[in-house]
PDB file of N, CA and C in Angstrom:
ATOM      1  N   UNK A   1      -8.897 -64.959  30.304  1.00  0.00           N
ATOM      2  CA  UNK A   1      -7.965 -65.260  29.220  1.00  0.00           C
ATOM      3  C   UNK A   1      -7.341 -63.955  28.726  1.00  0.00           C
ATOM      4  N   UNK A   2      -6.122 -63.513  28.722  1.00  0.00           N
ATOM      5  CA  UNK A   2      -5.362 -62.700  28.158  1.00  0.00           C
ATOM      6  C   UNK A   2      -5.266 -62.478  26.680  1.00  0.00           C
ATOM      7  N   UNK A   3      -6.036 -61.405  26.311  1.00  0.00           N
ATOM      8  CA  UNK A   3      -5.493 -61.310  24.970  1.00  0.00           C
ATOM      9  C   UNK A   3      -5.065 -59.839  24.831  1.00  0.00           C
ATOM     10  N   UNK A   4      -3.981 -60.055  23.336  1.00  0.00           N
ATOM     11  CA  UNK A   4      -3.649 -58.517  23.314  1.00  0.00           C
ATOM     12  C   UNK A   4      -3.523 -58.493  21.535  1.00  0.00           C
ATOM     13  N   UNK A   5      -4.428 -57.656  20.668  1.00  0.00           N
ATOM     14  CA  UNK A   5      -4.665 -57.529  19.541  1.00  0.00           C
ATOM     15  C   UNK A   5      -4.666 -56.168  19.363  1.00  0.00           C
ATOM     16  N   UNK A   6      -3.250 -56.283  18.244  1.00  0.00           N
ATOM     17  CA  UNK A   6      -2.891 -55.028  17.409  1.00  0.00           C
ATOM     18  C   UNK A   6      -3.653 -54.708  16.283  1.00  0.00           C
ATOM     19  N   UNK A   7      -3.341 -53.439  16.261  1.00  0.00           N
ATOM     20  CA  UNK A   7      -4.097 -53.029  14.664  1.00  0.00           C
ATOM     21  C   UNK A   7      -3.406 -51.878  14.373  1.00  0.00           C
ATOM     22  N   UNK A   8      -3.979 -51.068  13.012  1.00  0.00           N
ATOM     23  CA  UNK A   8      -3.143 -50.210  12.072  1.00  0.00           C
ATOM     24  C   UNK A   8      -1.740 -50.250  11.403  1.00  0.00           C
ATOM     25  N   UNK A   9      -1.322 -51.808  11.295  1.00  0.00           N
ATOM     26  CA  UNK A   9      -0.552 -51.881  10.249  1.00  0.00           C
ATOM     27  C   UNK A   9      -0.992 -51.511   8.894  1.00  0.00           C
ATOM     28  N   UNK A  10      -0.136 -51.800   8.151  1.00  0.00           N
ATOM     29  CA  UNK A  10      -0.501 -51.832   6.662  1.00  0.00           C
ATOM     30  C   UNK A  10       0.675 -50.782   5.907  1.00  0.00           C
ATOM     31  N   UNK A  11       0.620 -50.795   4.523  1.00  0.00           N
ATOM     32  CA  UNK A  11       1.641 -50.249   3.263  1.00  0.00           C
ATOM     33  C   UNK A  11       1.979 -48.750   3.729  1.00  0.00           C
ATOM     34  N   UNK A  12       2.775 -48.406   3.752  1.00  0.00           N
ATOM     35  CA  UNK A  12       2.949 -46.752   3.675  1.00  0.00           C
ATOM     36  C   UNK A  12       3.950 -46.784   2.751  1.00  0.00           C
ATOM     37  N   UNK A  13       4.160 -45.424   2.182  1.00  0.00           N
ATOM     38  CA  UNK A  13       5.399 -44.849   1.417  1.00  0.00           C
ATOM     39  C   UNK A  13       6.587 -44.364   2.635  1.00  0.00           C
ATOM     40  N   UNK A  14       7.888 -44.532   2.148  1.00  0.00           N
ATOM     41  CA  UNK A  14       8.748 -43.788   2.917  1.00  0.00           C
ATOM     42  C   UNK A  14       8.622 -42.480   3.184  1.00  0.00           C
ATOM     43  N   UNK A  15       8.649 -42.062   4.380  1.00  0.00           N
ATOM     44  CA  UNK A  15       8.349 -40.669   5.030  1.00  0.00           C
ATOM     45  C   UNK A  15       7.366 -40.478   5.692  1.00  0.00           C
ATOM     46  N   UNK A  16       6.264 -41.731   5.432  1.00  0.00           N
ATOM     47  CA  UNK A  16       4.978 -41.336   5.830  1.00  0.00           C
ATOM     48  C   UNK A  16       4.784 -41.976   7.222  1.00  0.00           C
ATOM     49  N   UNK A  17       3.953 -41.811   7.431  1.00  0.00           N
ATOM     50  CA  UNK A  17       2.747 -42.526   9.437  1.00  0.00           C
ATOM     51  C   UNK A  17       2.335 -43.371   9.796  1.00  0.00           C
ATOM     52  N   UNK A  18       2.418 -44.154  10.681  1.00  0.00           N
ATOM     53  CA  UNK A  18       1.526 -45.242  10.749  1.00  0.00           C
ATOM     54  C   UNK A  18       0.988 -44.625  12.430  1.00  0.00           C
ATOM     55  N   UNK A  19       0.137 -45.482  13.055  1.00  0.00           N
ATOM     56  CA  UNK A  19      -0.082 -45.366  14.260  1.00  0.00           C
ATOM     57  C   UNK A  19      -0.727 -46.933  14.887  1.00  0.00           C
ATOM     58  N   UNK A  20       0.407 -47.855  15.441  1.00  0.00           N
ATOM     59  CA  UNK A  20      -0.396 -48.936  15.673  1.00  0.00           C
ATOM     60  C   UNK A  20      -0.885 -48.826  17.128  1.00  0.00           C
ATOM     61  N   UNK A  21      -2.008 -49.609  17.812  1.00  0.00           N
ATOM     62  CA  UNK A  21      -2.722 -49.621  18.349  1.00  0.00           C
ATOM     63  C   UNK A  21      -2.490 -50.656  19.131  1.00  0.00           C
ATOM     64  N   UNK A  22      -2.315 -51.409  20.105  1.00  0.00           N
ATOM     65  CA  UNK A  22      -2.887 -52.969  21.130  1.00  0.00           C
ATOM     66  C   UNK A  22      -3.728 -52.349  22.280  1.00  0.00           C
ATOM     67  N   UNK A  23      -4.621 -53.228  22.268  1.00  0.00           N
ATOM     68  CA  UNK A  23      -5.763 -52.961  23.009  1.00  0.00           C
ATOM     69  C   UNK A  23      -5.901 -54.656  24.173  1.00  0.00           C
ATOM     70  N   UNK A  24      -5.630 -54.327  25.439  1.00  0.00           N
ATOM     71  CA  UNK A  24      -5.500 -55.462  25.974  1.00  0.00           C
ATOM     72  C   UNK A  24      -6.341 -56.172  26.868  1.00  0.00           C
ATOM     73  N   UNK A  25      -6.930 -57.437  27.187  1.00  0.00           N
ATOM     74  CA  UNK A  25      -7.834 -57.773  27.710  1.00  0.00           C
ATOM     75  C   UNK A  25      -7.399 -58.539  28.728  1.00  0.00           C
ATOM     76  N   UNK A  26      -7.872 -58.632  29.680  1.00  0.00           N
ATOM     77  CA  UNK A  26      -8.014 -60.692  30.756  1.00  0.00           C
ATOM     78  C   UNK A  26      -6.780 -59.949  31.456  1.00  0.00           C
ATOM     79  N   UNK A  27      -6.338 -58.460  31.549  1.00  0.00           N
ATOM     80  CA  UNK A  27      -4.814 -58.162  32.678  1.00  0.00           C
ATOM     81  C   UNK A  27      -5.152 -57.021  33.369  1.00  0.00           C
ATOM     82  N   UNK A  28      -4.653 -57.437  34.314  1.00  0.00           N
ATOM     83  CA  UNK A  28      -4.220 -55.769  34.683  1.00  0.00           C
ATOM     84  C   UNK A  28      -3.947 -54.612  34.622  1.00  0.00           C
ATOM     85  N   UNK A  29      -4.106 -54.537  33.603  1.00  0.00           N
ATOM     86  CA  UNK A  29      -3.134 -53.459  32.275  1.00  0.00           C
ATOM     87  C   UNK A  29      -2.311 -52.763  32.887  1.00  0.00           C
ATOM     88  N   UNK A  30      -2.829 -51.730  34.014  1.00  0.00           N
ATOM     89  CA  UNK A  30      -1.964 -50.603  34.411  1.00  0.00           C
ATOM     90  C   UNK A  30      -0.583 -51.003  35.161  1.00  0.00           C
ATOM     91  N   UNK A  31      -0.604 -51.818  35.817  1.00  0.00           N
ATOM     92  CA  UNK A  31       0.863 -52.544  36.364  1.00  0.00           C
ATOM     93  C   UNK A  31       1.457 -52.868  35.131  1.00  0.00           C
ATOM     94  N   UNK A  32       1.212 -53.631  34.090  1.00  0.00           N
ATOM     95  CA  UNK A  32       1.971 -54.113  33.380  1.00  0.00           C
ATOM     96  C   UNK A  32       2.639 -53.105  32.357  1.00  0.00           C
ATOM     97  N   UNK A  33       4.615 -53.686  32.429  1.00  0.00           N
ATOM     98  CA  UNK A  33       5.169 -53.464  31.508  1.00  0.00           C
ATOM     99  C   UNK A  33       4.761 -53.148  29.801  1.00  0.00           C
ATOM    100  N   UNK A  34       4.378 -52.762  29.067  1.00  0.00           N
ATOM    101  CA  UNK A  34       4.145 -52.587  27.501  1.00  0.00           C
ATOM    102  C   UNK A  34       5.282 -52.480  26.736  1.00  0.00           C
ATOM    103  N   UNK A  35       5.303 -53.172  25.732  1.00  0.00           N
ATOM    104  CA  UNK A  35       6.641 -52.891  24.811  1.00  0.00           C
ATOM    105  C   UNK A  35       5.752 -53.049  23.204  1.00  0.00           C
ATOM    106  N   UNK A  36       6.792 -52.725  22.451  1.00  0.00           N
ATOM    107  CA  UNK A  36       6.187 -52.576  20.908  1.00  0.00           C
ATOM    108  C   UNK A  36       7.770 -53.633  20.378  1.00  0.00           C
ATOM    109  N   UNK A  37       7.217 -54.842  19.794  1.00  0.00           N
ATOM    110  CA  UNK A  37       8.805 -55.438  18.985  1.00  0.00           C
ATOM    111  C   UNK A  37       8.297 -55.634  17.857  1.00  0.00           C
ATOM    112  N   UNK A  38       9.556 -55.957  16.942  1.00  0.00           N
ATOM    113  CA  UNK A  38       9.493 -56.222  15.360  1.00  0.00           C
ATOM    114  C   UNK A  38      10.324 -57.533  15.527  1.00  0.00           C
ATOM    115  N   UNK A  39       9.889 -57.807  14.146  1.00  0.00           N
ATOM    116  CA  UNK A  39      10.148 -59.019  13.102  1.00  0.00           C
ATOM    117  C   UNK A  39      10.500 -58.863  12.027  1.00  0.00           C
ATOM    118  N   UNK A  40      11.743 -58.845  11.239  1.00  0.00           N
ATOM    119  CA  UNK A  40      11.771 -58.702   9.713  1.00  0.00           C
ATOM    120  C   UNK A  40      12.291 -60.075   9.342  1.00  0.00           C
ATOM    121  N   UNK A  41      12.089 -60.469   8.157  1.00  0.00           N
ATOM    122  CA  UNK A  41      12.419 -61.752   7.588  1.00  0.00           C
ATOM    123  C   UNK A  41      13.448 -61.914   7.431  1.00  0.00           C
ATOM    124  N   UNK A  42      13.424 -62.791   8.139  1.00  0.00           N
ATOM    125  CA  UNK A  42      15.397 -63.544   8.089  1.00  0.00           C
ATOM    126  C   UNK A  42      16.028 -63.079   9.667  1.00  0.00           C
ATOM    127  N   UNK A  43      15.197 -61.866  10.364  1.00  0.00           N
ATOM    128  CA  UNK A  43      16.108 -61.450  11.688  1.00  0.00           C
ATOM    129  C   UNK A  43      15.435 -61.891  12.738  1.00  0.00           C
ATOM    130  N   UNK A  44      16.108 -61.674  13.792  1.00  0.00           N
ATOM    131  CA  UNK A  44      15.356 -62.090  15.273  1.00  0.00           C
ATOM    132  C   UNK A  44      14.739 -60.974  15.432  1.00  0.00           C
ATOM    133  N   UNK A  45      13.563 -61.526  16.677  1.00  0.00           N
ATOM    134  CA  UNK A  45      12.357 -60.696  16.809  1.00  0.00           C
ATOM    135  C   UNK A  45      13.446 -59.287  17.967  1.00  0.00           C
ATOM    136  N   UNK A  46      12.745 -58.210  17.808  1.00  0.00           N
ATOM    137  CA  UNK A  46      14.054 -57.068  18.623  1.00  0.00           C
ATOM    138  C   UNK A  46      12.591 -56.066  19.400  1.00  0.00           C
ATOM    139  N   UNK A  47      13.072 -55.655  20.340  1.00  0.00           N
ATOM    140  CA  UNK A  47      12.813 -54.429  21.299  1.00  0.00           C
ATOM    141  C   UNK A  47      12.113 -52.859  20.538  1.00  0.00           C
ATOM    142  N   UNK A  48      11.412 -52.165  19.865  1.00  0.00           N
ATOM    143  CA  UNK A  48      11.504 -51.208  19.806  1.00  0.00           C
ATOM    144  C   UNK A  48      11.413 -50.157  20.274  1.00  0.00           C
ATOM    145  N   UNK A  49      10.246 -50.413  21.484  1.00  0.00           N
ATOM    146  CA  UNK A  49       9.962 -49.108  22.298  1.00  0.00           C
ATOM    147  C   UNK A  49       8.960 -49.752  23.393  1.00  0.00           C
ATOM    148  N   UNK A  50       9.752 -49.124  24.835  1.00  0.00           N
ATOM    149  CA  UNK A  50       9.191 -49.773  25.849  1.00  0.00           C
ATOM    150  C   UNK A  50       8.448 -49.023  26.858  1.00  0.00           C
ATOM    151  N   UNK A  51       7.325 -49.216  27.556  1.00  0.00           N
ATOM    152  CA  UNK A  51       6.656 -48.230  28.467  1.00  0.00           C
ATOM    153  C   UNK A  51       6.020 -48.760  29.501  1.00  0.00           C
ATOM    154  N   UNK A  52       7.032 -48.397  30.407  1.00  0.00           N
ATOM    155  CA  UNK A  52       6.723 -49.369  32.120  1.00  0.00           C
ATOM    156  C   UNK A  52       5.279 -48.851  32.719  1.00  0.00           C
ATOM    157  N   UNK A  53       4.773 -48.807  34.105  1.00  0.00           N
ATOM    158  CA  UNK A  53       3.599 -48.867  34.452  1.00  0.00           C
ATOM    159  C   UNK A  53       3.718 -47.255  34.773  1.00  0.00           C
ATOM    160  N   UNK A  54       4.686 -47.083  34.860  1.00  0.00           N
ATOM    161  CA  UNK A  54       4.759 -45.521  35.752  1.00  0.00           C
ATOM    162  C   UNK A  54       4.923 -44.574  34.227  1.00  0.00           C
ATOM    163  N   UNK A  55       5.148 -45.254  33.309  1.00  0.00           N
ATOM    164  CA  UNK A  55       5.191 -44.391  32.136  1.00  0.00           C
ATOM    165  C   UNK A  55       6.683 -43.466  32.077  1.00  0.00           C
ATOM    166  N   UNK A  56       7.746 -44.490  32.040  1.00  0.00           N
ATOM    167  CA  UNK A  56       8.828 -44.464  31.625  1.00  0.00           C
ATOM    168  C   UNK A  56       9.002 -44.763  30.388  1.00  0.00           C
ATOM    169  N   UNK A  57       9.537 -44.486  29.352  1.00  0.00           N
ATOM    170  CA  UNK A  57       9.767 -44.605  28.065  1.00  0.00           C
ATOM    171  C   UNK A  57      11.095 -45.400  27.297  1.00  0.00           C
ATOM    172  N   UNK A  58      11.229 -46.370  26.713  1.00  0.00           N
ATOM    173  CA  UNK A  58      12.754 -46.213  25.699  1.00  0.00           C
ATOM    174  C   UNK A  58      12.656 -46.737  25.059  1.00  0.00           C
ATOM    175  N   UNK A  59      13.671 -46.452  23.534  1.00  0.00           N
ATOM    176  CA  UNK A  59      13.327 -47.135  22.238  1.00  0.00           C
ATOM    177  C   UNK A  59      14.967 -47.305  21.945  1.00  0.00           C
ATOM    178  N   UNK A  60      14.712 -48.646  20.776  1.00  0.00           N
ATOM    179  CA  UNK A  60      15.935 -48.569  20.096  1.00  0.00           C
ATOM    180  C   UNK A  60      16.478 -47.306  19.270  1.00  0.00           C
ATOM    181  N   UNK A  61      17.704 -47.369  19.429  1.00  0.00           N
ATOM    182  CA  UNK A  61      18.586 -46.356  18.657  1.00  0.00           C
ATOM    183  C   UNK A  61      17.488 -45.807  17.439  1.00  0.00           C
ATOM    184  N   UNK A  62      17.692 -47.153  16.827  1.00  0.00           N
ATOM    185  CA  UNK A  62      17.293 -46.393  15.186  1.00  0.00           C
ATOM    186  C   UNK A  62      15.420 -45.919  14.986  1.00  0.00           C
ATOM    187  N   UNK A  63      15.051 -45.809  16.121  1.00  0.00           N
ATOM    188  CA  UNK A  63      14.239 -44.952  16.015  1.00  0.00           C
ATOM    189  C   UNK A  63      13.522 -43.851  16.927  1.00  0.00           C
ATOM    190  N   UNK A  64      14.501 -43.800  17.426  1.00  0.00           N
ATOM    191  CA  UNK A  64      14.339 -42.461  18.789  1.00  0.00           C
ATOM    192  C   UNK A  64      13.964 -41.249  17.589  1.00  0.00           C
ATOM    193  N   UNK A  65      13.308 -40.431  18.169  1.00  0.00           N
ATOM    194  CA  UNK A  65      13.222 -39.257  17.309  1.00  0.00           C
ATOM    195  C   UNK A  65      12.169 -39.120  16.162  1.00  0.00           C
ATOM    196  N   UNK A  66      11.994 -40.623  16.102  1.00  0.00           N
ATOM    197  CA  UNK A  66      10.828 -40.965  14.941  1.00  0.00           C
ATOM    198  C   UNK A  66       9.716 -41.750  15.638  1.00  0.00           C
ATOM    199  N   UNK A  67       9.555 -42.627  16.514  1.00  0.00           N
ATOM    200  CA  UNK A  67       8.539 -43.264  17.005  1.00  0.00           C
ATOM    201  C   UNK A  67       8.044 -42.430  18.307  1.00  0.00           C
ATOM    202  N   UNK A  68       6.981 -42.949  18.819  1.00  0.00           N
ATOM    203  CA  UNK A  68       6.687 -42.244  20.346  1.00  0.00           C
ATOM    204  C   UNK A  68       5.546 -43.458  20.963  1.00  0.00           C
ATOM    205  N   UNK A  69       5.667 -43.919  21.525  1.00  0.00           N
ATOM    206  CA  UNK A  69       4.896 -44.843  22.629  1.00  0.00           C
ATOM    207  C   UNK A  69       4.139 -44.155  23.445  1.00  0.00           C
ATOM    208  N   UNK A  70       3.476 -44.671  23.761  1.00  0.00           N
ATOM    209  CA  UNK A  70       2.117 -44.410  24.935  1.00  0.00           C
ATOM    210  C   UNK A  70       1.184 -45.200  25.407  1.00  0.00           C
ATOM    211  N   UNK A  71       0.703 -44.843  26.820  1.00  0.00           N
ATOM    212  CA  UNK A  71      -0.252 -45.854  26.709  1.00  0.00           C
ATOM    213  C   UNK A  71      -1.386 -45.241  27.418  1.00  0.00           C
ATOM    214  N   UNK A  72      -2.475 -45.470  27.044  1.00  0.00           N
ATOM    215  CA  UNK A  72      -3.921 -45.515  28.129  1.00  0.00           C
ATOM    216  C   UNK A  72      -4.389 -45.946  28.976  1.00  0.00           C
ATOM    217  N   UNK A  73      -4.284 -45.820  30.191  1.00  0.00           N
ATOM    218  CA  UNK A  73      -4.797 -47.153  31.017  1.00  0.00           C
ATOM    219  C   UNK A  73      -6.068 -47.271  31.555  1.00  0.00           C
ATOM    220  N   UNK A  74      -7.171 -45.946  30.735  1.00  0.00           N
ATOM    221  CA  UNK A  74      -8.877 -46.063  30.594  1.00  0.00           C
ATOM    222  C   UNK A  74      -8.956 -47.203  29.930  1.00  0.00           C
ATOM    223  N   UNK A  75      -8.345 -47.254  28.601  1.00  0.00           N
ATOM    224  CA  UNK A  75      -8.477 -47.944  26.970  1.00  0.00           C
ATOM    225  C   UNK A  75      -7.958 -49.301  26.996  1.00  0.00           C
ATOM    226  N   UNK A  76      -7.007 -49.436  28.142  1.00  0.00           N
ATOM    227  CA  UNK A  76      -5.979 -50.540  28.305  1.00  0.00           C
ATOM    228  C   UNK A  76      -5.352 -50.762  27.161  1.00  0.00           C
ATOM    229  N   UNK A  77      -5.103 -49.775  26.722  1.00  0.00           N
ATOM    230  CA  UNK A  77      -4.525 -49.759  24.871  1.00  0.00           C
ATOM    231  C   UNK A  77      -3.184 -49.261  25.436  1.00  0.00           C
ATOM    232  N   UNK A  78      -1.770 -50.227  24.083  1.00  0.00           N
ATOM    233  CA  UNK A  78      -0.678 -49.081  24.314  1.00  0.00           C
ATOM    234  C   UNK A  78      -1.138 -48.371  22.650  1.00  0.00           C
ATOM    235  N   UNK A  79       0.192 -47.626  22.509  1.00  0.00           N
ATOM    236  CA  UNK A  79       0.288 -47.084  21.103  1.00  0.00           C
ATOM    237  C   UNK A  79       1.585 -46.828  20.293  1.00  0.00           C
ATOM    238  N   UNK A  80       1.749 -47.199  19.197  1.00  0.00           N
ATOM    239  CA  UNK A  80       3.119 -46.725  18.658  1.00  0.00           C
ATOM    240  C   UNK A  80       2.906 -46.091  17.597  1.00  0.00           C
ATOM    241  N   UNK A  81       3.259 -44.366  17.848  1.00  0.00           N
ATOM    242  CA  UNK A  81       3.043 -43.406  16.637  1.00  0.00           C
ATOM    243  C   UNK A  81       4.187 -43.248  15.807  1.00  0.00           C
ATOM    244  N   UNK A  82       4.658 -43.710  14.446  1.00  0.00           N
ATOM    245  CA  UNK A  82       5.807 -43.710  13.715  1.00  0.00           C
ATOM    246  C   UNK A  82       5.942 -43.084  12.792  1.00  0.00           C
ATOM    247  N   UNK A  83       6.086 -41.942  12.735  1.00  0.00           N
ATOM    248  CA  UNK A  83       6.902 -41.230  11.937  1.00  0.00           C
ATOM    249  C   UNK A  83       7.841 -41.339  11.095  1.00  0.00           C
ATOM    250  N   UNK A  84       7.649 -40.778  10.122  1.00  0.00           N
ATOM    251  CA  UNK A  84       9.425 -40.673   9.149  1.00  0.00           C
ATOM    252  C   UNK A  84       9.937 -42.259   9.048  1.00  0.00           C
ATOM    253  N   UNK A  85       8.915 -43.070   8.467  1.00  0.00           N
ATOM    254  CA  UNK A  85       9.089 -44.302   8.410  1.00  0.00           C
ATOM    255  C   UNK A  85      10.111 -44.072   7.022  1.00  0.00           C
ATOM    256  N   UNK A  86      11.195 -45.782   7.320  1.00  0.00           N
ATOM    257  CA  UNK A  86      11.878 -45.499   6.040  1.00  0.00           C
ATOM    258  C   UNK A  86      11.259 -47.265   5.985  1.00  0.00           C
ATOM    259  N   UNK A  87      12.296 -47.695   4.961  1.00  0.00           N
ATOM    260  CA  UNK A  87      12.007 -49.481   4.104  1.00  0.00           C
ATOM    261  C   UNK A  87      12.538 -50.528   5.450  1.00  0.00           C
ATOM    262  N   UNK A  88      13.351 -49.696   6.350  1.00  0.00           N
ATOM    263  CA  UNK A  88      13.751 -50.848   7.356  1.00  0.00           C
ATOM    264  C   UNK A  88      13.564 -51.131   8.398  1.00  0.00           C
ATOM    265  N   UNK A  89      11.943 -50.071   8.230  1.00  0.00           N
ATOM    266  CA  UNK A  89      11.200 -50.188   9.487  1.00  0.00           C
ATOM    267  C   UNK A  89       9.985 -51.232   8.909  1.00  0.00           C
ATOM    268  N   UNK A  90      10.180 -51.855   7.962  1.00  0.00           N
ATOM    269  CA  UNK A  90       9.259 -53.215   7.302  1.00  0.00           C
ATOM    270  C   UNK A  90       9.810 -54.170   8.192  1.00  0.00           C
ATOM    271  N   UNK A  91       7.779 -55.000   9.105  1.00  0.00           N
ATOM    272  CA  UNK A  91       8.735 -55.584   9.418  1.00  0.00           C
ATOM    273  C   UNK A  91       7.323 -56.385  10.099  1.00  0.00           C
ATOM    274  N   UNK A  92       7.012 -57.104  11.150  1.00  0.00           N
ATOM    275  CA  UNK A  92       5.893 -57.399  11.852  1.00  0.00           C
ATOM    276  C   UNK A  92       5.898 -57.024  12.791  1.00  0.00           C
ATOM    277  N   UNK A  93       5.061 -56.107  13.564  1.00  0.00           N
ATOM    278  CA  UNK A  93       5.460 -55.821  14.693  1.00  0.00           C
ATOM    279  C   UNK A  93       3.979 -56.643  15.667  1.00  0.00           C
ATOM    280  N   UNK A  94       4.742 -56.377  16.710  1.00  0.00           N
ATOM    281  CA  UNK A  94       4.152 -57.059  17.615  1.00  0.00           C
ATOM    282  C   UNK A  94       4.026 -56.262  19.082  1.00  0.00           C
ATOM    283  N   UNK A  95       2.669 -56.733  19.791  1.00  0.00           N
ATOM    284  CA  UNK A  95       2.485 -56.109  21.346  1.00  0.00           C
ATOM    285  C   UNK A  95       2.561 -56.963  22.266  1.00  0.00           C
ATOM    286  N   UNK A  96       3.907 -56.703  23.618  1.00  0.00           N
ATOM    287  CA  UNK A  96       4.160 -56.980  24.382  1.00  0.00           C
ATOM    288  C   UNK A  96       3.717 -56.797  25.417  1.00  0.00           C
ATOM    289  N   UNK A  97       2.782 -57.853  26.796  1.00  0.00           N
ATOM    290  CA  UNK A  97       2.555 -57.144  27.718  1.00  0.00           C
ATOM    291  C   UNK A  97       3.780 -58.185  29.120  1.00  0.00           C
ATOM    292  N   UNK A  98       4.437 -57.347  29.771  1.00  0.00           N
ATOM    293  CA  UNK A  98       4.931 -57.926  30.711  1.00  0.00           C
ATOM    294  C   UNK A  98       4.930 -57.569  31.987  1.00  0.00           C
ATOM    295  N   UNK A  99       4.812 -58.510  33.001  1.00  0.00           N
ATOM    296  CA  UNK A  99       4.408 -58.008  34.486  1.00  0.00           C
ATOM    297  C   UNK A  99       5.855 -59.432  35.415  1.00  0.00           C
ATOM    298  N   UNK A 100       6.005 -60.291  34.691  1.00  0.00           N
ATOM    299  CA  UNK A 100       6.915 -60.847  35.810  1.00  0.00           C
ATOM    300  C   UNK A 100       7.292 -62.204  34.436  1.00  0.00           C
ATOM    301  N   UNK A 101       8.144 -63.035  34.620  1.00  0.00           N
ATOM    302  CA  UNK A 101       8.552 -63.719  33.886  1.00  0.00           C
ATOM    303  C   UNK A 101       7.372 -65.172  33.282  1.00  0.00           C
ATOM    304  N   UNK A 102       6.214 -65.078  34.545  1.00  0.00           N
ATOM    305  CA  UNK A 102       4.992 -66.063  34.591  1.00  0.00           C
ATOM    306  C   UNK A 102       3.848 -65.625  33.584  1.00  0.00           C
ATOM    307  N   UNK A 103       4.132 -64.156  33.919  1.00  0.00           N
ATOM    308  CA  UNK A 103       3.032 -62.982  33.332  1.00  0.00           C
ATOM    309  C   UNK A 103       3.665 -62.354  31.877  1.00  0.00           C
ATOM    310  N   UNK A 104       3.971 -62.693  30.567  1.00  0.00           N
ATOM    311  CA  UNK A 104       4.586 -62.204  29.501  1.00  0.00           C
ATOM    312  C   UNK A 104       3.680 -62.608  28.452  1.00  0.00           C
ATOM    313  N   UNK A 105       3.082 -61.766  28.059  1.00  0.00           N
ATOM    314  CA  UNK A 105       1.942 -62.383  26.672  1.00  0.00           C
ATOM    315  C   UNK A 105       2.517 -61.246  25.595  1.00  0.00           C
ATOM    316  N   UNK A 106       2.232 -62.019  24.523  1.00  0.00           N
ATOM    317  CA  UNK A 106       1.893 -61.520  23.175  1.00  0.00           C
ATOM    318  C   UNK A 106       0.923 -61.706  22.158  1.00  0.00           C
ATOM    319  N   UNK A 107       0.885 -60.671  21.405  1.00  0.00           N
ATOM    320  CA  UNK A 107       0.033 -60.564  20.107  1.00  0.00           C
ATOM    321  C   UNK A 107       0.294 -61.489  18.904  1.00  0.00           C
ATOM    322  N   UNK A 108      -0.787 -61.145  18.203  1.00  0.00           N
ATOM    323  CA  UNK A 108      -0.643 -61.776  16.576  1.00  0.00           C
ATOM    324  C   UNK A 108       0.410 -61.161  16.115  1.00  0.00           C
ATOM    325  N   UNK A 109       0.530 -59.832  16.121  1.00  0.00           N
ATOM    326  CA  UNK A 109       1.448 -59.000  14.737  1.00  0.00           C
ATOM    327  C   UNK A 109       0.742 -58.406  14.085  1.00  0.00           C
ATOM    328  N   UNK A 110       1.024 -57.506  13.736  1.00  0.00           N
ATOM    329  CA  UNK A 110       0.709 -56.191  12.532  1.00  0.00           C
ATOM    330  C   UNK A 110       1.924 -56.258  11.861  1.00  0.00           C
ATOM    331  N   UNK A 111       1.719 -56.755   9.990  1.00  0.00           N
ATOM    332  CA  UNK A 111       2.632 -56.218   9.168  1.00  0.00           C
ATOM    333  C   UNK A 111       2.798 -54.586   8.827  1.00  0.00           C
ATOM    334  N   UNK A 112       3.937 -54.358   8.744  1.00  0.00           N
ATOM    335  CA  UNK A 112       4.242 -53.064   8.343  1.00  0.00           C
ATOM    336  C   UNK A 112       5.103 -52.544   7.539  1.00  0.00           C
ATOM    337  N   UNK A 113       4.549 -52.594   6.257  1.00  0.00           N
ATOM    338  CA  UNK A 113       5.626 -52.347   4.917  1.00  0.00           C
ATOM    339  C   UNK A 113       5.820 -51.467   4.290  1.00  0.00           C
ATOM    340  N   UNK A 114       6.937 -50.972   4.270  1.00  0.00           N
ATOM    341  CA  UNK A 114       7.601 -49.370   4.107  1.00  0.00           C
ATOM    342  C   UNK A 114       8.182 -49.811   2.539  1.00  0.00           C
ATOM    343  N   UNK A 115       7.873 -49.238   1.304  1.00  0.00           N
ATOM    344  CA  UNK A 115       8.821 -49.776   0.108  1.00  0.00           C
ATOM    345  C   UNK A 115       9.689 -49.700  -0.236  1.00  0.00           C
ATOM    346  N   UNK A 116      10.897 -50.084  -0.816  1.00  0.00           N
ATOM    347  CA  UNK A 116      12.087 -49.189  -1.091  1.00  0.00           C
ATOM    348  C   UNK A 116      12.029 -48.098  -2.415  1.00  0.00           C
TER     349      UNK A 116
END
């Protein structure tokens, strides 16, 4: 059974860190695609930062420069280290694992609330 459970959401002030965590079970890990997406209320769920098997990297615009992805494939963990969080990076994020259109699981979500 595939599971993939995030952690280290929670409140920060603007400017400050988070570092979330998915740790993945029942896959392959190292073949599979990893991505990090959000959720804010009222928007569609979006892309933030993606990290193929070979450890290729990319993120949306609005946070290149501030986030950094990674992954382990001892830990079968990915990671999203975020930096220089502002209020509109509030949002749920979520861990993506993808290997083929049969093979696409997701997480619960980690809230992540930045204040204004």
């Amino acid at each position: 059974q595939v599971q993939l459970v995030e952690s280290g959401g929670g409140l920060v002030q603007a400017g400050g860190s988070l570092r979330l965590s998915c740790v993945a079970s029942g896959v392959s890990f190292s073949i599979f695609t990893m991505g990090w997406y959000r959720q804010a209320p009222g928007k569609q769920r979006e892309l933030v930062a993606g990290i193929t098997s070979g450890g290729t990297t990319n993120y949306q615009d609005s946070v290149k420069g501030r986030f950094t992805i990674s992954r382990d494939n001892v830990k079968n963990t990915v990671y999203l280290q975020m930096n220089s969080l502002k209020p509109e990076d509030t949002a749920v994020y979520y861990c993506n694992a993808q290997y083929s259109i049969r093979h696409d699981y997701w997480g619960q979500g980690t809230q992540v609330t930045v204040p204004s």
